[in-house]
PDB file of N, CA and C in Angstrom:
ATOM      1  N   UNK A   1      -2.582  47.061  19.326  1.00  0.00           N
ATOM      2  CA  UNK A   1      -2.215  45.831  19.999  1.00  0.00           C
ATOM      3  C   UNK A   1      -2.925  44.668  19.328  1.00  0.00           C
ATOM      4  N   UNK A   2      -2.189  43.541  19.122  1.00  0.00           N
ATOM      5  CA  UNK A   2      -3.037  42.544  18.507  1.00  0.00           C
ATOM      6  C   UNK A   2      -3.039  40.936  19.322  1.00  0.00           C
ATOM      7  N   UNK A   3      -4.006  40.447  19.196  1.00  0.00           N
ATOM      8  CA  UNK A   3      -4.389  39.417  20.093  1.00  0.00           C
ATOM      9  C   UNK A   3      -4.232  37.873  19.834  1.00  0.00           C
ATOM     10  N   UNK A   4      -3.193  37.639  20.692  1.00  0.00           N
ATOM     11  CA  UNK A   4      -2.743  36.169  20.289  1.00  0.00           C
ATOM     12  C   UNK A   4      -3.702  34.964  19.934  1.00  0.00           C
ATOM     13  N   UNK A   5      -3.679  34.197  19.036  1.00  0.00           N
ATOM     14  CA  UNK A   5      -4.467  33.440  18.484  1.00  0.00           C
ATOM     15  C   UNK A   5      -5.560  32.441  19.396  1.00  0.00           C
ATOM     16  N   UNK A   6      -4.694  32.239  20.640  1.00  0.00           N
ATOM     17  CA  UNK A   6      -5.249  31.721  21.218  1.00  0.00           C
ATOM     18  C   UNK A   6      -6.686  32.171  22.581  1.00  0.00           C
ATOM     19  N   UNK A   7      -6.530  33.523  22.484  1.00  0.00           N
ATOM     20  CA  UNK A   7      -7.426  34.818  23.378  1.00  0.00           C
ATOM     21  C   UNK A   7      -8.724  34.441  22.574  1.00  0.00           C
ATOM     22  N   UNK A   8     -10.023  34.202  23.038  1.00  0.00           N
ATOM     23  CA  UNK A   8     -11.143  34.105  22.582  1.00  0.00           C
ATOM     24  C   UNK A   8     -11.679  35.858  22.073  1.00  0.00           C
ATOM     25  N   UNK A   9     -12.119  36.257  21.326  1.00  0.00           N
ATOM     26  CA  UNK A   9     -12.250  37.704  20.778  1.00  0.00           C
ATOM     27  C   UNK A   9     -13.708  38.438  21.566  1.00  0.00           C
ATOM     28  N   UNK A  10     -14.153  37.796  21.933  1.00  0.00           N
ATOM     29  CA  UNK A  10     -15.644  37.899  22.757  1.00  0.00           C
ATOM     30  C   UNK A  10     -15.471  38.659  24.532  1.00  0.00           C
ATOM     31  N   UNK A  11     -14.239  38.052  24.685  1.00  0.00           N
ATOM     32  CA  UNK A  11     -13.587  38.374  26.217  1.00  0.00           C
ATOM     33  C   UNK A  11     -12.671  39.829  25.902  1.00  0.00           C
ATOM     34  N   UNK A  12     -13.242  40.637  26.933  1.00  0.00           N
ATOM     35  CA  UNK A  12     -12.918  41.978  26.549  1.00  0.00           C
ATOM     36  C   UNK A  12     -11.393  42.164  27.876  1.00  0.00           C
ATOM     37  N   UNK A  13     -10.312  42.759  27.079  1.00  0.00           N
ATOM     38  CA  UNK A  13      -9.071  42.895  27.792  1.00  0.00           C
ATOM     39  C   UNK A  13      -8.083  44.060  27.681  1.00  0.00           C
ATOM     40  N   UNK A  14      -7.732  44.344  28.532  1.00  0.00           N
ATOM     41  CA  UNK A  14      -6.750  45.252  28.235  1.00  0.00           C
ATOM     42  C   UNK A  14      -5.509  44.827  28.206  1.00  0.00           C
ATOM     43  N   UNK A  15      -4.277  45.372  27.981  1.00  0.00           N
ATOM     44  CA  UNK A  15      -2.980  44.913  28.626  1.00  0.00           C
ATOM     45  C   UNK A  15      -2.096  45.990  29.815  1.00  0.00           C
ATOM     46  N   UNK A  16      -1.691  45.364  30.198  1.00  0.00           N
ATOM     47  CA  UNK A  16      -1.408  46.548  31.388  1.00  0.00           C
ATOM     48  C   UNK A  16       0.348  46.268  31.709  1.00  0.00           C
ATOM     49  N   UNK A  17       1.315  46.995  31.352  1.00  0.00           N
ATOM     50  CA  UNK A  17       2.549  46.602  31.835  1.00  0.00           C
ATOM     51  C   UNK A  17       3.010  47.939  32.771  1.00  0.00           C
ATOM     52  N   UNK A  18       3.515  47.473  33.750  1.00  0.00           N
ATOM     53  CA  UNK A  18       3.828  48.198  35.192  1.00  0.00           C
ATOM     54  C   UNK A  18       5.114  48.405  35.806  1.00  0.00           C
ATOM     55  N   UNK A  19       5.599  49.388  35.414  1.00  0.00           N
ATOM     56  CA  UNK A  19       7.286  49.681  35.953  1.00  0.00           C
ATOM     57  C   UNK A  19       7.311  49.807  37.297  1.00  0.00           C
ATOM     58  N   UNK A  20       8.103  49.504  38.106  1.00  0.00           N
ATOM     59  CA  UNK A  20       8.363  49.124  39.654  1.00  0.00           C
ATOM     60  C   UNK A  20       8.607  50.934  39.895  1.00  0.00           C
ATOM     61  N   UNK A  21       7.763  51.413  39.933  1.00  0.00           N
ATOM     62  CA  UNK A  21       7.536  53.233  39.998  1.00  0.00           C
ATOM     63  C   UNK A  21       6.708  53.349  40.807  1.00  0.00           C
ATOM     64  N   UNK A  22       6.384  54.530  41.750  1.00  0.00           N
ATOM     65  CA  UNK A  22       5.296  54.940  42.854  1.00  0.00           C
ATOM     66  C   UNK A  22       4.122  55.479  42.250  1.00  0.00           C
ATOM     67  N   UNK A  23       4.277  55.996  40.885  1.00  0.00           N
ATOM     68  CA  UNK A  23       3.115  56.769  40.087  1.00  0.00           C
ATOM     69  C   UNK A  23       2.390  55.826  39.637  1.00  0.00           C
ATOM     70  N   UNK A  24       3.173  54.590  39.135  1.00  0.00           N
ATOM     71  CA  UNK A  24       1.944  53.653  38.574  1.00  0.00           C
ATOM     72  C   UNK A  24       1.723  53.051  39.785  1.00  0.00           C
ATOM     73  N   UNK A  25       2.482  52.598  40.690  1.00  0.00           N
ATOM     74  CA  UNK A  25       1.356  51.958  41.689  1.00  0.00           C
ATOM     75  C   UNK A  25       0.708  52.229  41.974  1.00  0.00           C
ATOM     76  N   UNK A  26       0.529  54.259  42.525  1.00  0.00           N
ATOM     77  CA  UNK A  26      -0.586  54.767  42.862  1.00  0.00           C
ATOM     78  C   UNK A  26      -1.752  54.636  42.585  1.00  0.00           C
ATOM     79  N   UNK A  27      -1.682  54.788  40.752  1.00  0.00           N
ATOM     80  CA  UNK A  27      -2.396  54.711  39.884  1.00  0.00           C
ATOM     81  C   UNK A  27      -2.992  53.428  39.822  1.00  0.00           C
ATOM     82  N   UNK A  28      -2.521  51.933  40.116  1.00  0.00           N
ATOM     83  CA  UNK A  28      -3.167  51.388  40.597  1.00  0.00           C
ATOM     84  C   UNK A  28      -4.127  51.179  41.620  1.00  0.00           C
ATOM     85  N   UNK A  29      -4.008  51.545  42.896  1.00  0.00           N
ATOM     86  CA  UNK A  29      -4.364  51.427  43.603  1.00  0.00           C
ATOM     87  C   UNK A  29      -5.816  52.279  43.743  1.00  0.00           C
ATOM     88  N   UNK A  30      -5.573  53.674  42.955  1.00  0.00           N
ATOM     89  CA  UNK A  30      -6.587  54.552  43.050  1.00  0.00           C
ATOM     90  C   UNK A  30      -7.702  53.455  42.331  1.00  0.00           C
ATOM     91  N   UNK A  31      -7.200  52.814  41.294  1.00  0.00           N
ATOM     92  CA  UNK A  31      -8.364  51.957  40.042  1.00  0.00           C
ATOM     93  C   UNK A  31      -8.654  51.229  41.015  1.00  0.00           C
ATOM     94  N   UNK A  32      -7.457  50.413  41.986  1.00  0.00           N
ATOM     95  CA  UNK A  32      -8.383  49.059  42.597  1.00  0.00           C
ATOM     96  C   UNK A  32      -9.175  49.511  43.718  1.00  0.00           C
ATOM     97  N   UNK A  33      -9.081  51.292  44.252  1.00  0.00           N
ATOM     98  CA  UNK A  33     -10.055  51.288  44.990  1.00  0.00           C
ATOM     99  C   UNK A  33     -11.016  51.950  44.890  1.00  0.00           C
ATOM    100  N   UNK A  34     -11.284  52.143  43.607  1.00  0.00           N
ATOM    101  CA  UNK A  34     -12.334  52.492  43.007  1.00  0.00           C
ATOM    102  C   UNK A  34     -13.258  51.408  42.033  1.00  0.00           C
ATOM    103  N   UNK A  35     -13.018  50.365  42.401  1.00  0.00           N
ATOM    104  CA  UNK A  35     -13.720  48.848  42.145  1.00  0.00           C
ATOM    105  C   UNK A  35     -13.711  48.817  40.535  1.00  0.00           C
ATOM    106  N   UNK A  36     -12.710  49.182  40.158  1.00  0.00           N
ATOM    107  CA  UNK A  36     -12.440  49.274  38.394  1.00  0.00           C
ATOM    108  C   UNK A  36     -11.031  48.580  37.977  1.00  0.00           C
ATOM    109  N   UNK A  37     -10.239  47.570  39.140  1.00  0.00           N
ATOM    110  CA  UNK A  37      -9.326  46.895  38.883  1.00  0.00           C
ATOM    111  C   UNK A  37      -9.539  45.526  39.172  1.00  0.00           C
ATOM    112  N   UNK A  38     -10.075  45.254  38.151  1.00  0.00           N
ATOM    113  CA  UNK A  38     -10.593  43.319  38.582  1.00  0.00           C
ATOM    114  C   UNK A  38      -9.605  42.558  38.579  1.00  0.00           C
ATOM    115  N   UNK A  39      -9.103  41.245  39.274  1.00  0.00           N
ATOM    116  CA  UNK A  39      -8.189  40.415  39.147  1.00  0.00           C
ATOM    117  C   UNK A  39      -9.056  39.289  39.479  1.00  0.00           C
ATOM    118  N   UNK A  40      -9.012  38.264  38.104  1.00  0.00           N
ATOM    119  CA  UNK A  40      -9.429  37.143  37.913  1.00  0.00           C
ATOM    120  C   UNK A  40      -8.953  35.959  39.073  1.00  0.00           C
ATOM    121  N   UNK A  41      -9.465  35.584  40.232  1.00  0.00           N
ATOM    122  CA  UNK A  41      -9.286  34.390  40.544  1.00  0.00           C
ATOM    123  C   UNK A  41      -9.756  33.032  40.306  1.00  0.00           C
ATOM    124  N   UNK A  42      -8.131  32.432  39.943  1.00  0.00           N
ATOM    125  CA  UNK A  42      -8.590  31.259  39.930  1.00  0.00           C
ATOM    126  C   UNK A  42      -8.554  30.221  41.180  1.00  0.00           C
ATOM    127  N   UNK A  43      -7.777  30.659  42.000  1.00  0.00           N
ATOM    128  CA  UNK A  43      -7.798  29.533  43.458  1.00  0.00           C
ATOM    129  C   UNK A  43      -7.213  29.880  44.491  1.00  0.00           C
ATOM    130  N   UNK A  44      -7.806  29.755  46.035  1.00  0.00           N
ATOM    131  CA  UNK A  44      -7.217  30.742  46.769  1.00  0.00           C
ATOM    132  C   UNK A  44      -6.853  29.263  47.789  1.00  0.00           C
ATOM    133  N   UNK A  45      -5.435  29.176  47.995  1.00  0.00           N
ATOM    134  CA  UNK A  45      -5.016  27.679  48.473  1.00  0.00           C
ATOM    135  C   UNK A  45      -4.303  27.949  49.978  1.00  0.00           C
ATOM    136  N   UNK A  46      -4.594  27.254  50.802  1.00  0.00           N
ATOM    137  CA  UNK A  46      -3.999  27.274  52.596  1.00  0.00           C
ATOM    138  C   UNK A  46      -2.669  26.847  52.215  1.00  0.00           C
ATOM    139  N   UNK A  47      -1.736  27.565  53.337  1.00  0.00           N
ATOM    140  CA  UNK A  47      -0.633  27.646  53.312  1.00  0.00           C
ATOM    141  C   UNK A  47      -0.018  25.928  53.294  1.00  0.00           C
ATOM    142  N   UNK A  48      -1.114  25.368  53.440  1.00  0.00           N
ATOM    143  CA  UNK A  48      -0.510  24.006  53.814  1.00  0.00           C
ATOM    144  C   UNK A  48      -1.133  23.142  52.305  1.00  0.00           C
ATOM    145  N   UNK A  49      -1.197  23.826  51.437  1.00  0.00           N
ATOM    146  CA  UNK A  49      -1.515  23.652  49.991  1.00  0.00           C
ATOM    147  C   UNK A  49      -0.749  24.171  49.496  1.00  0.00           C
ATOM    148  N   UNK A  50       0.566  24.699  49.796  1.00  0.00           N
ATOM    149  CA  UNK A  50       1.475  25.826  48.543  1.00  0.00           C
ATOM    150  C   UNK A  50       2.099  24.457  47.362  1.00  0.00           C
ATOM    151  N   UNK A  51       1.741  23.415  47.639  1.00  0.00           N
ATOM    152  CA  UNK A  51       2.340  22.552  46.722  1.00  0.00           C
ATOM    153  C   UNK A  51       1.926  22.095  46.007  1.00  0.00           C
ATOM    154  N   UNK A  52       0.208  22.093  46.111  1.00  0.00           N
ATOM    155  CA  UNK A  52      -0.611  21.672  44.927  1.00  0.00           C
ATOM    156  C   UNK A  52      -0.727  23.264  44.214  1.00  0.00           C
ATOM    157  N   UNK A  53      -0.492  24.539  44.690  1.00  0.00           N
ATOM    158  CA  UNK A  53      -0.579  25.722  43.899  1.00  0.00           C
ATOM    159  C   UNK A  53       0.551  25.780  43.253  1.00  0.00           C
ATOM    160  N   UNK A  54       1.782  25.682  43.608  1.00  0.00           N
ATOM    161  CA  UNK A  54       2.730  25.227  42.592  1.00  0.00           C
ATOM    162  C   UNK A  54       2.513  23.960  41.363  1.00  0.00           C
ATOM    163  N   UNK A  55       2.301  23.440  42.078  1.00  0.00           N
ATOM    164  CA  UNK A  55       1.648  22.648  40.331  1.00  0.00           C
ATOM    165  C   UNK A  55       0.575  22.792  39.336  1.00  0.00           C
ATOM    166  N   UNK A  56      -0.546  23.506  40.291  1.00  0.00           N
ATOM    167  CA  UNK A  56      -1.187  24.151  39.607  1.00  0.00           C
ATOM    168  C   UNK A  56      -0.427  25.281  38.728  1.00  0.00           C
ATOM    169  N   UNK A  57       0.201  26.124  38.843  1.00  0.00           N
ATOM    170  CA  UNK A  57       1.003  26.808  38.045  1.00  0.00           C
ATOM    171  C   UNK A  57       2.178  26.335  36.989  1.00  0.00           C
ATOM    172  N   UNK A  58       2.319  25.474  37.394  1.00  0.00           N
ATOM    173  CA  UNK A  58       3.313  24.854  36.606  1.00  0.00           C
ATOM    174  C   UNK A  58       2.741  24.024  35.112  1.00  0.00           C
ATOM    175  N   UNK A  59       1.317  23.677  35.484  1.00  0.00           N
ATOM    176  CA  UNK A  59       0.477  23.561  34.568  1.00  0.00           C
ATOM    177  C   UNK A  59       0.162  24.531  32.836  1.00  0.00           C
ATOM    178  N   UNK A  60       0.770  25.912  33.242  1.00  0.00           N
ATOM    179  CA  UNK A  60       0.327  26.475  32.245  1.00  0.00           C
ATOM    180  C   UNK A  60      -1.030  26.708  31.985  1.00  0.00           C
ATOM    181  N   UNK A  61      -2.160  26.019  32.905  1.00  0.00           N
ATOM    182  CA  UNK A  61      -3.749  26.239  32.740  1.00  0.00           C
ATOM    183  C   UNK A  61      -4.168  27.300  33.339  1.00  0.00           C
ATOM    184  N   UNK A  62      -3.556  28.024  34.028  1.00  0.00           N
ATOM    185  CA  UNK A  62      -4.411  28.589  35.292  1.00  0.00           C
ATOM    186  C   UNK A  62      -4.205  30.299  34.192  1.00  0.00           C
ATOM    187  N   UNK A  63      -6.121  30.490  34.426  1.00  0.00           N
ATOM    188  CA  UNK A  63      -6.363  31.393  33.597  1.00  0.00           C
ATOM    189  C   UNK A  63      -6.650  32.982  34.559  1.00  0.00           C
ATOM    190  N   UNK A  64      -6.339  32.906  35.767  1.00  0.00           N
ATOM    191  CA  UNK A  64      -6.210  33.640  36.670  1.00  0.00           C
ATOM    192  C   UNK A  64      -5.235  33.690  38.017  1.00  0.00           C
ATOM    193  N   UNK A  65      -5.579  34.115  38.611  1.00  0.00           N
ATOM    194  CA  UNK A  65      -4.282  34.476  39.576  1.00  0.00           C
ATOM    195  C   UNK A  65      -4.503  33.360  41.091  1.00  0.00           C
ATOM    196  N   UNK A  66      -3.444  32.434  41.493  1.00  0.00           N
ATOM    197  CA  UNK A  66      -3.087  31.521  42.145  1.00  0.00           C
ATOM    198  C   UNK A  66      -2.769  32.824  43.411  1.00  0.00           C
ATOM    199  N   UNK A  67      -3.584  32.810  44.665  1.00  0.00           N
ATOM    200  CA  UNK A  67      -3.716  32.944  46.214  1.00  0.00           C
ATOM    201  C   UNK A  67      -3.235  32.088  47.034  1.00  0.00           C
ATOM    202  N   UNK A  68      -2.264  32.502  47.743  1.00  0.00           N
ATOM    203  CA  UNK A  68      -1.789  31.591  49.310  1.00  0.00           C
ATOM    204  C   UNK A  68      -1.970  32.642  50.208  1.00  0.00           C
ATOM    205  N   UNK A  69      -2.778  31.522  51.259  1.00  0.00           N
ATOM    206  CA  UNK A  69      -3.444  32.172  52.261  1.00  0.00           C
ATOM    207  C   UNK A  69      -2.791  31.801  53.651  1.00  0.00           C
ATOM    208  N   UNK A  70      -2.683  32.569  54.389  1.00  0.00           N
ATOM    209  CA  UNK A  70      -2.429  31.542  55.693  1.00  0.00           C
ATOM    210  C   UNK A  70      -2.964  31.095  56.385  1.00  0.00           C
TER     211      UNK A  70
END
């Protein structure tokens, strides 16, 4: 696998692609509950914020995963 120019080489990553299957979800789930499936947050926004998290996304900046909460 090779790493787009723009990925800093210091930041350690895997890639992970996930077919809508019960085996890999499992398989997820066993990792995330075994505290070995990290997901980067970047902002966890009240339901009465879904519009600044949409622009936040729309941004192209957001280097982790956008949360709506209720």
């Amino acid at each position: 696998k090779s790493r787009g120019e723009d990925i800093d080489e210091d930041i350690p990553f895997r890639f992970v692609f996930v077919e809508p299957n019960s085996r890999h979800l499992e398989h997820l789930k066993e990792l995330a509950d075994e505290g070995r499936l990290k997901v980067e947050l970047t902002k966890a926004y009240s339901l009465d914020e879904t519009a600044q998290a949409l622009e936040q996304i729309e941004t192209l900046h957001t280097t982790g995963k956008i949360v709506i909460v209720p």
